[in-house]
Protein backbone atom coordinates (compact mmCIF):
# COMPACT_ATOMS: atom_id res chain seq x y z
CA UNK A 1 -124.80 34.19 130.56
CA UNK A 2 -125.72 30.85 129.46
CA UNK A 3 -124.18 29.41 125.92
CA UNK A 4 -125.25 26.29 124.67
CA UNK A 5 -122.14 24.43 123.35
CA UNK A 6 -122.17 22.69 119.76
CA UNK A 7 -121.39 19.42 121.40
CA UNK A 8 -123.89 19.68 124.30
CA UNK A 9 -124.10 21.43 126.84
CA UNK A 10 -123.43 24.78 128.46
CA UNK A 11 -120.99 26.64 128.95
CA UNK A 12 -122.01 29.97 132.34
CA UNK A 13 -119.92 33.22 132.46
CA UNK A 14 -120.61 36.48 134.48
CA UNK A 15 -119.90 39.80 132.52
CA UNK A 16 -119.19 41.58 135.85
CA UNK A 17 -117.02 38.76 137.14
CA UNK A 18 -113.91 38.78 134.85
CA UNK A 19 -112.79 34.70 134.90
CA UNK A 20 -115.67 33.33 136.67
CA UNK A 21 -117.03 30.73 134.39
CA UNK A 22 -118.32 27.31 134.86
CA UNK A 23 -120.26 24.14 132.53
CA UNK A 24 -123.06 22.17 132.59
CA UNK A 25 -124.11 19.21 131.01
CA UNK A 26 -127.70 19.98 131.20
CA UNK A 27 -129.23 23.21 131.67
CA UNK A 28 -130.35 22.52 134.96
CA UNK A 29 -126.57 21.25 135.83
CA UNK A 30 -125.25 24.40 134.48
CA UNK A 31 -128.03 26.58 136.75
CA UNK A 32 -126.27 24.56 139.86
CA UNK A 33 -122.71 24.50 138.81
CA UNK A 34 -123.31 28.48 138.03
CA UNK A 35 -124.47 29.11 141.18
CA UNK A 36 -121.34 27.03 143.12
CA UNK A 37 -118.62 29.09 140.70
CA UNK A 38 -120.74 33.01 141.97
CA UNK A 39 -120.38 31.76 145.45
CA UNK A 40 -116.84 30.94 145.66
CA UNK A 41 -116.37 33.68 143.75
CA UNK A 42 -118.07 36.25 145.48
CA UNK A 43 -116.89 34.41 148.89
CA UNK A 44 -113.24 35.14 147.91
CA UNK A 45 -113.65 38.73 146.66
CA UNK A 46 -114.91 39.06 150.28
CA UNK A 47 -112.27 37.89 151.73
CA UNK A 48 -109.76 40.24 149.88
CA UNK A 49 -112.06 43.04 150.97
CA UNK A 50 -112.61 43.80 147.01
CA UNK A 51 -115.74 45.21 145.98
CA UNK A 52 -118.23 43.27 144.90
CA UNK A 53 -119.74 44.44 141.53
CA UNK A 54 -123.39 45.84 141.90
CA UNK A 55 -126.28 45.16 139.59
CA UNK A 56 -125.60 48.45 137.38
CA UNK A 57 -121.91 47.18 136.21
CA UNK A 58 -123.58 44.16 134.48
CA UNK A 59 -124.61 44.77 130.71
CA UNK A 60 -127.94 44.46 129.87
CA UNK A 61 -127.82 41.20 128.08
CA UNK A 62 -127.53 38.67 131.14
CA UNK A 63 -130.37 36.40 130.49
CA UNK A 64 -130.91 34.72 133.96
CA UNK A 65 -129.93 35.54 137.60
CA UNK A 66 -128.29 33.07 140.11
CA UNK A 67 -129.33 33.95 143.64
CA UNK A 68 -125.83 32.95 146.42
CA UNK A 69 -126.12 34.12 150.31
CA UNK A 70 -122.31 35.28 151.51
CA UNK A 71 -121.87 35.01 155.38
CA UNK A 72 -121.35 38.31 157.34
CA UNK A 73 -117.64 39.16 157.75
């Protein structure tokens, strides 16, 4: 989810994703800066051989997806 900040800005979180959050200055910022946090995130949930959450645990009110590639372990 995207939240535009009172002082500028957006703030990115992923419902799935408990703790995986990340900010923007601009919108465009806060597309690339959400798409480095769901990498490393995702990238360590592979590593701990934890499951990664699957389209159907997010709620219906994400507004925009952010496409990662994970290497084959």
């Amino acid at each position: 989810m995207f939240e535009p900040e009172e002082n500028g800005g957006y703030t990115v979180w992923f419902p799935a994703l408990r703790g995986c959050l990340t900010f923007g200055a601009t919108l465009d910022e806060a597309r690339e800066m959400a798409a480095e946090a769901l990498q490393g995130y995702l990238e360590i949930l592979q590593e701990d051989g934890t499951p990664i959450p699957v389209e159907g645990d997010v709620p219906a009110t994400v507004s925009e997806r952010v496409r990662v590639q994970l290497k084959a372990v």
